[in-house]
C-alpha atoms as a PDB file:
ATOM      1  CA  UNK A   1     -65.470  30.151  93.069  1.00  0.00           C
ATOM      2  CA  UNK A   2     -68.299  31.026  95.961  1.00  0.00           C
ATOM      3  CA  UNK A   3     -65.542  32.232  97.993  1.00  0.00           C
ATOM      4  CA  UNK A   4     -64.168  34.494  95.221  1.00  0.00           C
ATOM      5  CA  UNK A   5     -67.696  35.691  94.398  1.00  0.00           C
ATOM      6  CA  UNK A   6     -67.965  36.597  97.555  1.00  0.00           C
ATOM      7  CA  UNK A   7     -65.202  38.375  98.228  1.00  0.00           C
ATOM      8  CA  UNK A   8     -65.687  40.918  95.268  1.00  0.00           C
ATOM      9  CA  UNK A   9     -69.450  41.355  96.439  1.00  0.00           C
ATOM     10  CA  UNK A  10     -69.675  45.047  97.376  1.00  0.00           C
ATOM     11  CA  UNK A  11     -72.423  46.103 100.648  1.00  0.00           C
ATOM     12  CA  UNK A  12     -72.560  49.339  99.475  1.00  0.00           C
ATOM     13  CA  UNK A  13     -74.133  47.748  96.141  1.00  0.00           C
ATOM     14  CA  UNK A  14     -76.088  44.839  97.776  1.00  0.00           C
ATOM     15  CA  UNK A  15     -74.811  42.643  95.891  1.00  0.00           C
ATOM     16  CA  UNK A  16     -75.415  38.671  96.626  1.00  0.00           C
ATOM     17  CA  UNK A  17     -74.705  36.322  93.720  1.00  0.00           C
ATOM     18  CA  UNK A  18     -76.770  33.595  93.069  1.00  0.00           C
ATOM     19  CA  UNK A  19     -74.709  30.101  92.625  1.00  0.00           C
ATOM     20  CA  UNK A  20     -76.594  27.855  93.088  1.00  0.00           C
ATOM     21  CA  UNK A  21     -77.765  25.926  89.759  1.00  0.00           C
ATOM     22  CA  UNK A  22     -80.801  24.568  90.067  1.00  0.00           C
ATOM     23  CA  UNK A  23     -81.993  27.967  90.709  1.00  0.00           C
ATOM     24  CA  UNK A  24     -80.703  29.413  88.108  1.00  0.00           C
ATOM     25  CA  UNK A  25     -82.452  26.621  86.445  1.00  0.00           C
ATOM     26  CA  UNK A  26     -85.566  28.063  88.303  1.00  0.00           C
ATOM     27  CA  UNK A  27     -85.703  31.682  87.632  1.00  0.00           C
ATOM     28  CA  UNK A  28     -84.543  30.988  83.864  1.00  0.00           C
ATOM     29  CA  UNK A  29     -87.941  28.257  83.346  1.00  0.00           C
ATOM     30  CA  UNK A  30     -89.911  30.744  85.353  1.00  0.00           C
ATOM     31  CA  UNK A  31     -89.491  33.657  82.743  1.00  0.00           C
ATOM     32  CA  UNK A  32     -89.019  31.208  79.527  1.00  0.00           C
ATOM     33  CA  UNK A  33     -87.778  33.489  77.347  1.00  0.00           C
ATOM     34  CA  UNK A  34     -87.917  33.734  73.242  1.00  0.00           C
ATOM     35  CA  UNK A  35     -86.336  35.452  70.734  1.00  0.00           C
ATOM     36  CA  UNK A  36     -89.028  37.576  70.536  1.00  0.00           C
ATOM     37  CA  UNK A  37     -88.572  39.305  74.004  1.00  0.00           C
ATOM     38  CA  UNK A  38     -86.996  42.263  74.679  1.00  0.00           C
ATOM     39  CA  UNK A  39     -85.751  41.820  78.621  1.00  0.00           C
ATOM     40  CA  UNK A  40     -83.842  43.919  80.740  1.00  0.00           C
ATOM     41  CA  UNK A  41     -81.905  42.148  83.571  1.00  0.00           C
ATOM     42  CA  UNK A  42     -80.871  44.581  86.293  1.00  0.00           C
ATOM     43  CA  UNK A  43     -77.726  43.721  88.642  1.00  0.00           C
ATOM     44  CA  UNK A  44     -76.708  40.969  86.426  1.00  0.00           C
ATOM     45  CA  UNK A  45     -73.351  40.835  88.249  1.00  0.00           C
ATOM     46  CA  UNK A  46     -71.077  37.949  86.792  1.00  0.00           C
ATOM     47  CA  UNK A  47     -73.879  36.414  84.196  1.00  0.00           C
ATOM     48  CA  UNK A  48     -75.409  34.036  86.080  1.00  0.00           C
ATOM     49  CA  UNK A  49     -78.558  34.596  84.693  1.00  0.00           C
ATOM     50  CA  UNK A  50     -77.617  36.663  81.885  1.00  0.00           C
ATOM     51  CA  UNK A  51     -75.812  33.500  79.999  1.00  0.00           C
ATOM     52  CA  UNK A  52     -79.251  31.679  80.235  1.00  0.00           C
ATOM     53  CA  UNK A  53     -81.209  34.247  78.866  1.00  0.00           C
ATOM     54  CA  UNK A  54     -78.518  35.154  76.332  1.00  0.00           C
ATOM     55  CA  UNK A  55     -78.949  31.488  75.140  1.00  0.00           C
ATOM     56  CA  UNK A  56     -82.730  31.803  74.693  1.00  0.00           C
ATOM     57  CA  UNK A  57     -81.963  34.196  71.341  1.00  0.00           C
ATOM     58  CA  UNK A  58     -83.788  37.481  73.342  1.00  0.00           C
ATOM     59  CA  UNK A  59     -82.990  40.977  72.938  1.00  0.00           C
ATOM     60  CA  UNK A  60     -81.064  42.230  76.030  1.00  0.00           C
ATOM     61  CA  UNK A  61     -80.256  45.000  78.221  1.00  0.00           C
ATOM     62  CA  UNK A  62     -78.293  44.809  81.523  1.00  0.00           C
ATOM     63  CA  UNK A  63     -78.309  47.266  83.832  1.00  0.00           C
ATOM     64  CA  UNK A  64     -75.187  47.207  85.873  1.00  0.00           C
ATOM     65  CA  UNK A  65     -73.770  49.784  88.803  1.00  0.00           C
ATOM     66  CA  UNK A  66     -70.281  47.928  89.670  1.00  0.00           C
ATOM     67  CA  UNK A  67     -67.768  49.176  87.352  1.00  0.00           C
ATOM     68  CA  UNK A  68     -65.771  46.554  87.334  1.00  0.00           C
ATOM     69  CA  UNK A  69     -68.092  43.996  86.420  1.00  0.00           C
ATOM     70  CA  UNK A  70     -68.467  45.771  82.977  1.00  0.00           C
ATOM     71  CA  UNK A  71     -65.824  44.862  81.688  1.00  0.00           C
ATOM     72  CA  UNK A  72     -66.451  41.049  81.743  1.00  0.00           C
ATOM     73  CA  UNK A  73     -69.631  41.713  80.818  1.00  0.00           C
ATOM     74  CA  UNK A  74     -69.021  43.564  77.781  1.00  0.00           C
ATOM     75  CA  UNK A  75     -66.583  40.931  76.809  1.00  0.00           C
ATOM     76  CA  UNK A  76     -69.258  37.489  77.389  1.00  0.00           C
ATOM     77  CA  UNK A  77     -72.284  39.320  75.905  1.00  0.00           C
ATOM     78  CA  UNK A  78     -72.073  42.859  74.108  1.00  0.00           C
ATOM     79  CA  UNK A  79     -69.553  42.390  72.279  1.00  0.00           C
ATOM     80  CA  UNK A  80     -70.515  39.007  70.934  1.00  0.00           C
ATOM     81  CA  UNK A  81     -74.228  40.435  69.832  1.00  0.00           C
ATOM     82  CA  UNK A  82     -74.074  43.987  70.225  1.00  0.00           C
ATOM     83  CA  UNK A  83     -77.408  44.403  67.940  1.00  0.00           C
ATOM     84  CA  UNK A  84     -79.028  42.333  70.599  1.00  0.00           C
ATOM     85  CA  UNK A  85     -77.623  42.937  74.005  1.00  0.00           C
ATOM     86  CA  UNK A  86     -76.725  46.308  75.481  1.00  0.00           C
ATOM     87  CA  UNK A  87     -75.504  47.391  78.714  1.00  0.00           C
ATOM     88  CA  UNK A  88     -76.182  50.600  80.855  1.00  0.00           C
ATOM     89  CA  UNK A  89     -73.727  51.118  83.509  1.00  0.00           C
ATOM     90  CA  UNK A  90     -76.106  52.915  85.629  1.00  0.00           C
ATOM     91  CA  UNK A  91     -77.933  53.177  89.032  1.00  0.00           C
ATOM     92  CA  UNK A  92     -81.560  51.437  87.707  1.00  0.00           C
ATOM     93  CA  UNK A  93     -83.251  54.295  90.330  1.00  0.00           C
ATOM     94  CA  UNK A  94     -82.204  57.181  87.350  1.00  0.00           C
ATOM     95  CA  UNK A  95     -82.469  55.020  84.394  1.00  0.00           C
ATOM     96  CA  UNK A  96     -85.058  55.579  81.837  1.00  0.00           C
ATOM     97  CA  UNK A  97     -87.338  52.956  81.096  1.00  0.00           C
ATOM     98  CA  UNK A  98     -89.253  55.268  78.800  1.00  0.00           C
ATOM     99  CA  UNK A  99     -86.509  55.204  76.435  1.00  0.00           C
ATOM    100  CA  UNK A 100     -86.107  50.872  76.668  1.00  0.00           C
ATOM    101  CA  UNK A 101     -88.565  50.172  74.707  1.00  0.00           C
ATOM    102  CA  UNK A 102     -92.352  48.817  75.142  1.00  0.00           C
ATOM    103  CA  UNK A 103     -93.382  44.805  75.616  1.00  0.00           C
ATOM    104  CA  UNK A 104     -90.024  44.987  78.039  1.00  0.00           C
ATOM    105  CA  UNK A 105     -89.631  42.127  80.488  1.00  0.00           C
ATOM    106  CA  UNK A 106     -87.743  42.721  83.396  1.00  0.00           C
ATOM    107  CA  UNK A 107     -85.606  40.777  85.132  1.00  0.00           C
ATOM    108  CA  UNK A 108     -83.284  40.689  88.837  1.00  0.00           C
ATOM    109  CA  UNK A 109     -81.853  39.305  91.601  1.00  0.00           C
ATOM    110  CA  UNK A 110     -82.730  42.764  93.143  1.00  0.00           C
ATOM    111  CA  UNK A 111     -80.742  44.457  95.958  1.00  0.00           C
ATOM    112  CA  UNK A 112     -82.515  44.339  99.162  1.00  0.00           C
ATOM    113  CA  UNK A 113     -81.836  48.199  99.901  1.00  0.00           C
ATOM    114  CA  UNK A 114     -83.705  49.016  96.406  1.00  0.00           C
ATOM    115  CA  UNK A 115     -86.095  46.599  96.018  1.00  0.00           C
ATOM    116  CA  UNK A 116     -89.358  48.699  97.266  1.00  0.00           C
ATOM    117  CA  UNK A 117     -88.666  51.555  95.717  1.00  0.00           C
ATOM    118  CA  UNK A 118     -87.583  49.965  92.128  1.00  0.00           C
ATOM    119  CA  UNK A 119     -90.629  48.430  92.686  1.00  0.00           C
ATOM    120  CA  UNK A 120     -92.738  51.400  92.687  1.00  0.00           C
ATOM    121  CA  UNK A 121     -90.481  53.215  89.833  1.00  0.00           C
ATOM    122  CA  UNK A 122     -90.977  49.893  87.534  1.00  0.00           C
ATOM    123  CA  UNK A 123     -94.978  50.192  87.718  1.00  0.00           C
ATOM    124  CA  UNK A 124     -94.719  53.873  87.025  1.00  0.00           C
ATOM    125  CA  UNK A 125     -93.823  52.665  83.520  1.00  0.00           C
ATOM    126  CA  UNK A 126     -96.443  49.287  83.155  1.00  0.00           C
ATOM    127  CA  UNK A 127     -97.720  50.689  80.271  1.00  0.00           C
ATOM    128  CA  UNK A 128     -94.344  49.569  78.768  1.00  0.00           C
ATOM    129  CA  UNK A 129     -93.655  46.587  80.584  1.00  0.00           C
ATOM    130  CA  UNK A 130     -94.802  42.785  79.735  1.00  0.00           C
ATOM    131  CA  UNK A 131     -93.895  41.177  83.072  1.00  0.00           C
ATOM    132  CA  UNK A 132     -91.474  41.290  86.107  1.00  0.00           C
ATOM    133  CA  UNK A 133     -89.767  38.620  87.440  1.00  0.00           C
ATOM    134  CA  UNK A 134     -87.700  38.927  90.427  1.00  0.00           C
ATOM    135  CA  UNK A 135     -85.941  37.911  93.556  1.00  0.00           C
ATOM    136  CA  UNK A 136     -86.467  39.665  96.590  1.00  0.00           C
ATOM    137  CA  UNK A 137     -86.134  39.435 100.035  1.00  0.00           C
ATOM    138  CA  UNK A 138     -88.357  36.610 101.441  1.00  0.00           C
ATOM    139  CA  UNK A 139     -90.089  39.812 104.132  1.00  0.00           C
ATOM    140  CA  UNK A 140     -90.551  41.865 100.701  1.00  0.00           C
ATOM    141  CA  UNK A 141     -92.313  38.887  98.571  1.00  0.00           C
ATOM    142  CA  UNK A 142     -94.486  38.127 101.848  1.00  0.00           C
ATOM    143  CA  UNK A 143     -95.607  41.936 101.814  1.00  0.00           C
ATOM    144  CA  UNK A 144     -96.492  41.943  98.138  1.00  0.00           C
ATOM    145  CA  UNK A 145     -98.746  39.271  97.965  1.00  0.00           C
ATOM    146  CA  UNK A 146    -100.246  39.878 101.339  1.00  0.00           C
ATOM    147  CA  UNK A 147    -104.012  39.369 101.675  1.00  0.00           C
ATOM    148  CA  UNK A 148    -105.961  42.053 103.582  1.00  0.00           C
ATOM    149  CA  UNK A 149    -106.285  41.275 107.217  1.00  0.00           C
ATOM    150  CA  UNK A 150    -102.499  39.879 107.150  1.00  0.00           C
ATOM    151  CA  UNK A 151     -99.792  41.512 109.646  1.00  0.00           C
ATOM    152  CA  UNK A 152     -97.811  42.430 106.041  1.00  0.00           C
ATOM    153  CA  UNK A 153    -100.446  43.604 104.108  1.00  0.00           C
ATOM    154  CA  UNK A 154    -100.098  47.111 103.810  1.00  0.00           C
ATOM    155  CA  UNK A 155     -99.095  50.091 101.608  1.00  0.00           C
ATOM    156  CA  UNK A 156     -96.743  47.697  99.327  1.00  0.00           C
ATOM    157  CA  UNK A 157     -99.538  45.487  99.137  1.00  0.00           C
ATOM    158  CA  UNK A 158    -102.419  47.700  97.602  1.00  0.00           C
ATOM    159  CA  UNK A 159    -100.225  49.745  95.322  1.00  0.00           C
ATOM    160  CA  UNK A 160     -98.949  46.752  93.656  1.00  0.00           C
ATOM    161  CA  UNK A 161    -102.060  44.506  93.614  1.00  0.00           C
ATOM    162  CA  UNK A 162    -103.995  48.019  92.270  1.00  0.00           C
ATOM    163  CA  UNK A 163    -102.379  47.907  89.251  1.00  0.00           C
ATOM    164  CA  UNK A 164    -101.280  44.215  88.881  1.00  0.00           C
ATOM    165  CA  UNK A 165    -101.425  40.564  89.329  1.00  0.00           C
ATOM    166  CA  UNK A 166     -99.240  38.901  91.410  1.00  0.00           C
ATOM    167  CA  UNK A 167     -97.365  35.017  91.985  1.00  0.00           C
ATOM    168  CA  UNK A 168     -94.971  34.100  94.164  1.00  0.00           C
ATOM    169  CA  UNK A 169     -93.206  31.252  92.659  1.00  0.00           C
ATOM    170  CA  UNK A 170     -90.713  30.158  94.668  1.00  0.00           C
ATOM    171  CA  UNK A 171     -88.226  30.188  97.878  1.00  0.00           C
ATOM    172  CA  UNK A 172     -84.570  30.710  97.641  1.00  0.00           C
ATOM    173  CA  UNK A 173     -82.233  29.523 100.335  1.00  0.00           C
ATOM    174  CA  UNK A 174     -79.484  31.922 101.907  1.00  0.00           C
ATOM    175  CA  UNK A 175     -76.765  29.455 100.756  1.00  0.00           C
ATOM    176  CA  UNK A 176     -77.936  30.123  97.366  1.00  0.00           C
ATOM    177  CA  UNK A 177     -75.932  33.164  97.029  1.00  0.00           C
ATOM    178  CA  UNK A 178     -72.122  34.404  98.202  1.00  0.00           C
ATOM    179  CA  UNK A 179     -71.675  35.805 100.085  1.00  0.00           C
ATOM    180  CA  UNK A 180     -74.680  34.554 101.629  1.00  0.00           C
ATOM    181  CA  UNK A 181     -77.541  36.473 102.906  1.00  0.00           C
ATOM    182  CA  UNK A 182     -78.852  36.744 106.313  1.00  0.00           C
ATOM    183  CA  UNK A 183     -82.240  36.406 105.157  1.00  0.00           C
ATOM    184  CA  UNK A 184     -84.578  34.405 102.833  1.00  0.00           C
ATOM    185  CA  UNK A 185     -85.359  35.177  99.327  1.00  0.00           C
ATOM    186  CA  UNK A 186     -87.911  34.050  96.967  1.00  0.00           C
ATOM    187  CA  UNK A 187     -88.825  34.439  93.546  1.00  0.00           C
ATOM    188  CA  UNK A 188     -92.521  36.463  91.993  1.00  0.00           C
ATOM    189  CA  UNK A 189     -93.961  37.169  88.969  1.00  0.00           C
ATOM    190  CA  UNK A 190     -95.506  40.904  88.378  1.00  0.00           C
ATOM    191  CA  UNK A 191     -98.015  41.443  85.619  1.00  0.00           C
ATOM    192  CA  UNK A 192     -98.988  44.860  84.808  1.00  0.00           C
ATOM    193  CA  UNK A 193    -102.816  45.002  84.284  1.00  0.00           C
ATOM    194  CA  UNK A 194    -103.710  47.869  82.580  1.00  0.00           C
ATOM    195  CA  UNK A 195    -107.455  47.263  82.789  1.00  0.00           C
ATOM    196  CA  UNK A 196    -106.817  47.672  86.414  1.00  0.00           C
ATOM    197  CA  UNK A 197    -104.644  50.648  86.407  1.00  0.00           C
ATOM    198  CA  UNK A 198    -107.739  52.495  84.136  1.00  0.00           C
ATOM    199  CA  UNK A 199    -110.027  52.044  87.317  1.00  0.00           C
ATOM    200  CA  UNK A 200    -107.965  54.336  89.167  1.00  0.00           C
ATOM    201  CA  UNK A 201    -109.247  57.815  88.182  1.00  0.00           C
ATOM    202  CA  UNK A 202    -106.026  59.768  89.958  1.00  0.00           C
ATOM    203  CA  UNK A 203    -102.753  57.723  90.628  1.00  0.00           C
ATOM    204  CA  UNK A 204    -101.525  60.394  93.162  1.00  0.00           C
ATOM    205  CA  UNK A 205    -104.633  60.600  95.201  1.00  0.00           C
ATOM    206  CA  UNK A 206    -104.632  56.766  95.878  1.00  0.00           C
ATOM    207  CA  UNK A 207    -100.643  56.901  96.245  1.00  0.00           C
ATOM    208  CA  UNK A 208    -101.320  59.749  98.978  1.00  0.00           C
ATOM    209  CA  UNK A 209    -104.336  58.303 100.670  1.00  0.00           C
ATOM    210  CA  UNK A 210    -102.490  54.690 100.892  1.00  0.00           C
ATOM    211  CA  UNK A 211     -99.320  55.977 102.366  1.00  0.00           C
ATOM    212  CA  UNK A 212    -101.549  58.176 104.591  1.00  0.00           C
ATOM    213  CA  UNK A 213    -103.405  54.930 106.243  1.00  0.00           C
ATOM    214  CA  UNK A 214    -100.459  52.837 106.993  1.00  0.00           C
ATOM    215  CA  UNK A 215     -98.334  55.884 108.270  1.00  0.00           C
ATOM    216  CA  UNK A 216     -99.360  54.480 111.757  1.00  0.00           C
ATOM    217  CA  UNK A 217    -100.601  50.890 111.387  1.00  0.00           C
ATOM    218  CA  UNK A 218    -102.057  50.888 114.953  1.00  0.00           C
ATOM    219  CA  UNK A 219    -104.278  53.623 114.959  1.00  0.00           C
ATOM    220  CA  UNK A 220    -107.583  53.586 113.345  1.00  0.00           C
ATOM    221  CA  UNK A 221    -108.506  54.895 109.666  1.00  0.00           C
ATOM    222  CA  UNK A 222    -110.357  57.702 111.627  1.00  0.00           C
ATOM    223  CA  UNK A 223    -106.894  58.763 113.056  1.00  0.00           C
ATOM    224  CA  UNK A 224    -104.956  58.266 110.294  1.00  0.00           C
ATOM    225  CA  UNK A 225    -107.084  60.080 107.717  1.00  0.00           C
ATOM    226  CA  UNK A 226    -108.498  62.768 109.720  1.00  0.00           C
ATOM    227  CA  UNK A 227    -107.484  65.219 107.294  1.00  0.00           C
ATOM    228  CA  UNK A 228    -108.420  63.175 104.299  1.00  0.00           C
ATOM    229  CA  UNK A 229    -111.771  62.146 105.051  1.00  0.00           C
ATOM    230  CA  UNK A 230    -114.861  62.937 107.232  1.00  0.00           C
ATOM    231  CA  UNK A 231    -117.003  60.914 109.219  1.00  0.00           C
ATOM    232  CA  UNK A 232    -119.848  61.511 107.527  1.00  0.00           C
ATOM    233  CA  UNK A 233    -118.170  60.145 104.088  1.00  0.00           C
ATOM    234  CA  UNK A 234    -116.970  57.321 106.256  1.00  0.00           C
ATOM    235  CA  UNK A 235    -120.486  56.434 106.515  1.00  0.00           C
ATOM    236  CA  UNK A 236    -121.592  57.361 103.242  1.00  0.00           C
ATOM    237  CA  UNK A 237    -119.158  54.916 101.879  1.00  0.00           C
ATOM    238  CA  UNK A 238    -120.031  52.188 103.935  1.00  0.00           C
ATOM    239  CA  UNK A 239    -116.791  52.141 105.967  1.00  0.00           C
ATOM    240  CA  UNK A 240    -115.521  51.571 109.518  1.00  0.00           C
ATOM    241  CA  UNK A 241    -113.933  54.388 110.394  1.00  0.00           C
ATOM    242  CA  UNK A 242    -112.529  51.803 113.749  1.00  0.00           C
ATOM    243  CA  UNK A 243    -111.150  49.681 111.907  1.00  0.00           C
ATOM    244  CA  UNK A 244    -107.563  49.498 110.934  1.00  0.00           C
ATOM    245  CA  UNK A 245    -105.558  50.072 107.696  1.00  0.00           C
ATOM    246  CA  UNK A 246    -104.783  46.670 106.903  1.00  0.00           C
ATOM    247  CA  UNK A 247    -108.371  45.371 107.268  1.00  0.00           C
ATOM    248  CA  UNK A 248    -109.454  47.254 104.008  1.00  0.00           C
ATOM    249  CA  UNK A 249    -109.152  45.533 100.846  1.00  0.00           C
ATOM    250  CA  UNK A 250    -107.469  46.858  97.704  1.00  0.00           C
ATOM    251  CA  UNK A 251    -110.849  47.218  95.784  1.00  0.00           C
ATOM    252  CA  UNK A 252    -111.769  49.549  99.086  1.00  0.00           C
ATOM    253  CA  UNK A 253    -108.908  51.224  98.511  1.00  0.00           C
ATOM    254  CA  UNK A 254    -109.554  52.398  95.431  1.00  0.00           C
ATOM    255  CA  UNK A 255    -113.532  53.222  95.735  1.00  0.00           C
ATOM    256  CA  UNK A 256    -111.796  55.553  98.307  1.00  0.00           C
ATOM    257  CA  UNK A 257    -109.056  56.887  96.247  1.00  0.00           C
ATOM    258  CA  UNK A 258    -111.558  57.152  93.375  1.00  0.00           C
ATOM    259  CA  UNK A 259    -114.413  59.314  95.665  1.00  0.00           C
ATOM    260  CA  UNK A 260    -111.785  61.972  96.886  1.00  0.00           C
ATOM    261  CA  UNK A 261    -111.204  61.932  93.343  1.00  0.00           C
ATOM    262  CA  UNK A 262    -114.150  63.304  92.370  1.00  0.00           C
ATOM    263  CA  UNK A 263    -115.540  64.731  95.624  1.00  0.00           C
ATOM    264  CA  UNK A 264    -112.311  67.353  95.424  1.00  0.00           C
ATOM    265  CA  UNK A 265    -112.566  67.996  91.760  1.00  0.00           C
ATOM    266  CA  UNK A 266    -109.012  66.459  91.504  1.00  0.00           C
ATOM    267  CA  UNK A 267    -108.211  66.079  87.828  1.00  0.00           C
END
C-alpha cells in the first residue's frame, strides 16, 4: 500500500501521505473532535485522517486539489452523510473561508510549498476560526514558535504570535509518509486570540513594517527601516536602532506598528 500511495503522490501538488498509525492516532487525539465541530480538513488525500474525524460525528469539509482523489472521496464520506460532510475540489489559496462558516476548526497535513502563505490567508479569517491544527515542515514549525533572539525567529514568527497562541505538539518522522519526505515534520496547534488581534490598531502597517525589518536579517533596524522610522522616534520609543530584527520581541513589534499608526494618521 505505501508503495502505491506513493506512486500516485503528485510533486506538483506536494502531496506526502501520512501512513503511519500511531500518528494518525496522534493528530486525531490532538484535535479531539465532537459532534459539535464544524472542521475543515485541507489535502485530505486518501482519508487518512478524514475517516477518524468522520468517526467522531463532526461536521466536515475537505478541501481537495487532485481530481482524482474525489472520486473516492465522495464515495467513503459525502455520499454517506452529505448533510454533514462536503467537499470543495479547490486550490485552499482561492477558497473562501468567509463563506465556511464561523467556530471552524481547521485541519492538514499541509503541502510544504503552501504552508506559509495558507498560513497567513487562514489568520486573515481568525475571527471565524476556533483552532488550527497542522503538520508542517519541521523548518516551518521551528519558525513559528521561535522566541525572539532565535536564528528562526522572524517575520513568520511575530505575525503569527501577534494574533495567536501557539504549541508545537509533536515530531513526525520522514518514514511517516509515502512517498517519504526529505525533511522532518511536526505537528502545532494555532489559536486565534482575538483579544490580541484588537491591540493591533492597523493590520497592514504592522504586516508592512514586519516584512520591512526582516527583508535583510543582517543589517540593523536603522538600515532596514530607514524609510519607516527616524532616529529620533527610535529613541523616543526606547529602541536600539543597532540592533537587529530578530532581537525585538513581538510586543515591540506591535508598540511600533501601533505608533506609525497613529503618528501617520493611518486609519
Amino acid at each position: 500500500m505505501p508503495r502505491k500511495l506513493a506512486q500516485s503522490a503528485r510533486k506538483r501538488f506536494g502531496q506526502n501521505f501520512l501512513i503511519d498509525g500511531r500518528v494518525i492516532d496522534a493528530v486525531l487525539a490532538s484535535i479531539n473532535s465532537s459532534p459539535n465541530d464544524a472542521i475543515v480538513e485541507i489535502g485530505p488525500g486518501h482519508g487518512a485522517i478524514t475517516s477518524g474525524l468522520y468517526s467522531s460525528g463532526c461536521y466536515l469539509t475537505l478541501i481537495e486539489l487532485d481530481r482524482d482523489l474525489v472520486p473516492n472521496l465522495l464515495a467513503d464520506f459525502v455520499s454517506k452523510s452529505p448533510n454533514r460532510c462536503r467537499l470543495i475540489n479547490q486550490d485552499v489559496l482561492k477558497v473562501d473561508f468567509s463563506a465556511l462558516g464561523t467556530r471552524l476548526r481547521v485541519v492538514g497535513n499541509l503541502p510544504y510549498n503552501i504552508a506559509t502563505p495558507l498560513l497567513f490567508r487562514l489568520l486573515e479569517h481568525g475571527g471565524q476560526i476556533k483552532d488550527i491544527h497542522v503538520m508542517l515542515q519541521k523548518e516551518v514549525l521551528n519558525r513559528i514558535a521561535a522566541a525572539p533572539g532565535n536564528s528562526a525567529y522572524g517575520r513568520l514568527s511575530v505575525m503569527i504570535q501577534a494574533t495567536s497562541s501557539v504549541e508545537p505538539l509533536f515530531d513526525v518522522s520522514p518514514e511517516s509518509f509515502a512517498p517519504v519526505p526529505k525533511v522532518d515534520s511536526g505537528m502545532i496547534r494555532i489559536i486565534p486570540d482575538g483579544s490580541k488581534r484588537t491591540r493591533i490598531r492597523c493590520m497592514d502597517t504592522l504586516t508592512h513594517l514586519v516584512r520591512q525589518s526582516f527583508s535583510q536579517r543582517r543589517k540593523t533596524l536603522r538600515n532596514n527601516l530607514k524609510d519607516v522610522i527616524s532616529l529620533e522616534e527610535f529613541g523616543d520609543l526606547g529602541i536600539n536602532p543597532q540592533d537587529r530584527p530578530e532581537r525585538l520581541s513581538v510586543e515591540t513589534y506591535i508598540e511600533l506598528g501601533n505608533y506609525i499608526t497613529q503618528q501617520r494618521g493611518i486609519a
